[in-house]
N, C-alpha and C. Protein backbone atom coordinates (compact mmCIF):
# COMPACT_ATOMS: atom_id res chain seq x y z
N UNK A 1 74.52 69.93 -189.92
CA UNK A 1 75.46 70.52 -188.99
C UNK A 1 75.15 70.07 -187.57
N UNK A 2 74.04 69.72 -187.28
CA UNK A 2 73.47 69.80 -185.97
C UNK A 2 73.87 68.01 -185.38
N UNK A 3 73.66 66.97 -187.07
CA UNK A 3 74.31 66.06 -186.71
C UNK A 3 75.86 65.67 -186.54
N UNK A 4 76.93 66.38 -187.42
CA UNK A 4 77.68 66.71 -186.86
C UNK A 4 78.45 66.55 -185.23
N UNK A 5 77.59 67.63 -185.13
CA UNK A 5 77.89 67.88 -183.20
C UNK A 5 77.27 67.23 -182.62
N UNK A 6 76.29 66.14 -182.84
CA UNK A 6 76.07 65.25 -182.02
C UNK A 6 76.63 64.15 -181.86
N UNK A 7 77.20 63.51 -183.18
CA UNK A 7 78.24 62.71 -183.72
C UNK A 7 79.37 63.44 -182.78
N UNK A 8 80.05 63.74 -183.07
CA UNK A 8 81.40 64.56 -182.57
C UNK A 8 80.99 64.78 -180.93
N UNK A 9 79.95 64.78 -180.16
CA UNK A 9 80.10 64.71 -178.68
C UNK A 9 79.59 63.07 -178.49
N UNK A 10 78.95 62.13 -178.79
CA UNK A 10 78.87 61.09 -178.72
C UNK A 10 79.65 60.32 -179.08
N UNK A 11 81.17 60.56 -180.22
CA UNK A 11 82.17 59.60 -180.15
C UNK A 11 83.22 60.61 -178.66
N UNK A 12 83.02 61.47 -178.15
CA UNK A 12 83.96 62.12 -176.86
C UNK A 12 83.09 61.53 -176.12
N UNK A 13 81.99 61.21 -175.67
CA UNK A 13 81.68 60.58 -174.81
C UNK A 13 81.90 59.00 -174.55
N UNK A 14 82.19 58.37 -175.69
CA UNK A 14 82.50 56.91 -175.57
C UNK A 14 83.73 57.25 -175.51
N UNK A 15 84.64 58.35 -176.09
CA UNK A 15 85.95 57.90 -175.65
C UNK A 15 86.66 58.25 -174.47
N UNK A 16 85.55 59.19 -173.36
CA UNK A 16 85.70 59.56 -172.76
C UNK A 16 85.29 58.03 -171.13
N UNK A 17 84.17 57.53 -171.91
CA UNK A 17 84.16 56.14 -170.95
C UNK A 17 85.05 54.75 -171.24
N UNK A 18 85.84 55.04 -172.47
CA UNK A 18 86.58 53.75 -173.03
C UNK A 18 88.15 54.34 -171.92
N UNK A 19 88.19 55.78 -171.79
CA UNK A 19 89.36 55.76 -171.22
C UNK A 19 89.10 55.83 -169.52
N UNK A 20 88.07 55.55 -169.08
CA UNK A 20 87.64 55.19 -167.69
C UNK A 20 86.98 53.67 -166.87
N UNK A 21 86.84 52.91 -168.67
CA UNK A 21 87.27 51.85 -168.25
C UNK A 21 88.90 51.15 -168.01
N UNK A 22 89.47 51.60 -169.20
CA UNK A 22 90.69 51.07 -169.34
C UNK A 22 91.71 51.46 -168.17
N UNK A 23 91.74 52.78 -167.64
CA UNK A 23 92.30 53.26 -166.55
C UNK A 23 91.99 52.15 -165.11
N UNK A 24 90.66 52.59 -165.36
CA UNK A 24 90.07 51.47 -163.85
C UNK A 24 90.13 50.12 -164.26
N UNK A 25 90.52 49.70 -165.19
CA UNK A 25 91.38 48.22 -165.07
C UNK A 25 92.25 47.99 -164.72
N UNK A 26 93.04 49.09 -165.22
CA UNK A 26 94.85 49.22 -165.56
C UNK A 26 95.35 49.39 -163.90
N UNK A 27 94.71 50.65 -163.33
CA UNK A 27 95.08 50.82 -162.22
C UNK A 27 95.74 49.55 -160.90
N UNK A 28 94.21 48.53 -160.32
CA UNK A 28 95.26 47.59 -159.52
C UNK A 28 96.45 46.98 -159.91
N UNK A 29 96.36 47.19 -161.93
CA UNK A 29 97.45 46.03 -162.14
C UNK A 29 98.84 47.34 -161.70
N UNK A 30 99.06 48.24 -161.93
CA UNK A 30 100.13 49.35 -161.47
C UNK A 30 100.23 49.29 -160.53
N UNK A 31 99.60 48.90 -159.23
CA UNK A 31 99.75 49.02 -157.71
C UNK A 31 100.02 47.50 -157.73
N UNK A 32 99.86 46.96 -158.31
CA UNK A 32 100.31 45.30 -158.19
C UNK A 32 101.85 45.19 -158.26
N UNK A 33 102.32 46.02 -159.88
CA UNK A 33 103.53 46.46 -159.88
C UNK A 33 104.46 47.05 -159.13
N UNK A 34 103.73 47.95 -158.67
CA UNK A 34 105.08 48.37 -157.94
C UNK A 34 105.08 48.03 -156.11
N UNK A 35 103.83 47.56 -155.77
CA UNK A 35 103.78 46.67 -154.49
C UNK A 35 105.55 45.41 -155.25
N UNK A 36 105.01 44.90 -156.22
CA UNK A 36 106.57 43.49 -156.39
C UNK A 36 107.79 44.28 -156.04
N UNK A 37 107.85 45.25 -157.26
CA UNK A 37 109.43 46.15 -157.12
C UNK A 37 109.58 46.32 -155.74
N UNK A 38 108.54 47.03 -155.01
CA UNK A 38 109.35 47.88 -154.06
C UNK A 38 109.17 45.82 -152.58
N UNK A 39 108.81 44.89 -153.00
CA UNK A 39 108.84 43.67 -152.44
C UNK A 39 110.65 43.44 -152.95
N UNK A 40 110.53 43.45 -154.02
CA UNK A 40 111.90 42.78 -155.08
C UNK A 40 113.16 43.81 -154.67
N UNK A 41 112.91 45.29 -154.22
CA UNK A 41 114.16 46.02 -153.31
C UNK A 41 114.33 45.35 -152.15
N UNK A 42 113.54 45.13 -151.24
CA UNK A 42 114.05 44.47 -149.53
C UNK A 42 113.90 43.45 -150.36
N UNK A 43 113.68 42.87 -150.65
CA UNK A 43 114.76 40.96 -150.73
C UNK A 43 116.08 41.15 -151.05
N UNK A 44 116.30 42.15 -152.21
CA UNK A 44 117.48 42.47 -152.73
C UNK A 44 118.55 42.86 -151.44
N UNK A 45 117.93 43.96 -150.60
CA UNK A 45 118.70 45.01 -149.74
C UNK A 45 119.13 43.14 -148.61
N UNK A 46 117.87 42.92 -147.96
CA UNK A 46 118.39 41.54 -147.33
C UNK A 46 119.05 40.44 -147.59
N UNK A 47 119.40 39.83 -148.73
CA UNK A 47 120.26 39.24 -149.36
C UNK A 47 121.77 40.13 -149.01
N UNK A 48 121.84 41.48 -149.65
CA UNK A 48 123.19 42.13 -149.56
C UNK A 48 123.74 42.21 -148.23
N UNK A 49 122.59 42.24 -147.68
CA UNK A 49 122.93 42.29 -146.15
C UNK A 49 123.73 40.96 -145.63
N UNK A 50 122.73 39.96 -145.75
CA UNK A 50 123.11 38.57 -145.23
C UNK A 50 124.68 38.22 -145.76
N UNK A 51 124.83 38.46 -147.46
CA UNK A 51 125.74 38.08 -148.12
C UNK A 51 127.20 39.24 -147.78
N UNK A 52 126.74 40.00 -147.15
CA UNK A 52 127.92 41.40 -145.96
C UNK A 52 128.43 40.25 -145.05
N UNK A 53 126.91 40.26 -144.23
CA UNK A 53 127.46 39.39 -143.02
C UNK A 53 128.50 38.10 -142.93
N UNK A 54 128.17 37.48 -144.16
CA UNK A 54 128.88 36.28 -144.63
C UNK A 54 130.09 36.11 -144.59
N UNK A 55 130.22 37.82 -145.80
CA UNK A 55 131.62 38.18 -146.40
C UNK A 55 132.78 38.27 -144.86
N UNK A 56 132.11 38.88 -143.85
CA UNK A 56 133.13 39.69 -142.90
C UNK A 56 133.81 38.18 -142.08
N UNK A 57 131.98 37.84 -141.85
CA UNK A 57 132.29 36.49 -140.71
C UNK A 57 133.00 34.54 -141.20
N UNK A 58 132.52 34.69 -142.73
CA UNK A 58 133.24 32.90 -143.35
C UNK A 58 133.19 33.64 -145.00
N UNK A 59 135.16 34.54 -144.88
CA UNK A 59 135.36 34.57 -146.23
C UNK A 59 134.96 33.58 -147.44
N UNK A 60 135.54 32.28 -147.07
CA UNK A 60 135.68 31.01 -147.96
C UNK A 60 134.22 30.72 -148.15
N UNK A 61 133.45 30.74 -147.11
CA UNK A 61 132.17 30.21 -147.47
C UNK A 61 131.33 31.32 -148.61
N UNK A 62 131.43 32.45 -148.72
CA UNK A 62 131.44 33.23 -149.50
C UNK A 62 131.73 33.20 -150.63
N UNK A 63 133.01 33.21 -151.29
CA UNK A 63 133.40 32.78 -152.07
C UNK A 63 132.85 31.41 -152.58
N UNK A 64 132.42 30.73 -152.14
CA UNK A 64 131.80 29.55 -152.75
C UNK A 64 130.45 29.89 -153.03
N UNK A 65 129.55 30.62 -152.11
CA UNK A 65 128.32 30.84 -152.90
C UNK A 65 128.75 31.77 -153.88
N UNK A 66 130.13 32.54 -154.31
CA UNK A 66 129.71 33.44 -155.57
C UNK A 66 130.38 32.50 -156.53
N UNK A 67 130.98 31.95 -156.44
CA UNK A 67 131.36 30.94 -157.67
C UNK A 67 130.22 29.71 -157.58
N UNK A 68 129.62 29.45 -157.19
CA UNK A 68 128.32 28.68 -157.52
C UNK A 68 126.92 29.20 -158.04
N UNK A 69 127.09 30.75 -157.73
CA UNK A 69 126.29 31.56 -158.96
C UNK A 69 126.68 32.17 -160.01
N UNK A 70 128.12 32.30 -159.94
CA UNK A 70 128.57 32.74 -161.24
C UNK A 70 129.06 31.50 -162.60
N UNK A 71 128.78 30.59 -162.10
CA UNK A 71 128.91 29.56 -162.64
C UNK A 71 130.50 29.01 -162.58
């Protein structure tokens, strides 16, 4: 019995450091992530912007960059 509970707190203790390695790996890569996204919103928002400005000031030229990305 006594081995048991030593068994049974020595696999909580490795799984208790397997999930404090894996976290403290995992972690920069999540701040890596969402540092891009929230990079990949302002490119997005500045593009819409530029491609506003476009729209108001050279309709035609407009229209040609969206039919040259829309194929």
């Amino acid at each position: 019995m006594l081995r048991t509970l030593f068994t049974v707190g020595i696999v909580a203790l490795l799984g208790l450091v397997a999930l404090k390695l894996v976290f403290g790996l995992l972690g920069p890569l999540v701040a890596l992530l969402f540092w891009l996204v929230g990079l990949a919103i302002k490119v997005l928002l500045l593009g819409a912007v530029i491609y506003f400005v476009l729209r108001v000031v050279s309709p035609v030229t407009a229209e040609k960059i969206e039919r040259a990305i829309r194929g």
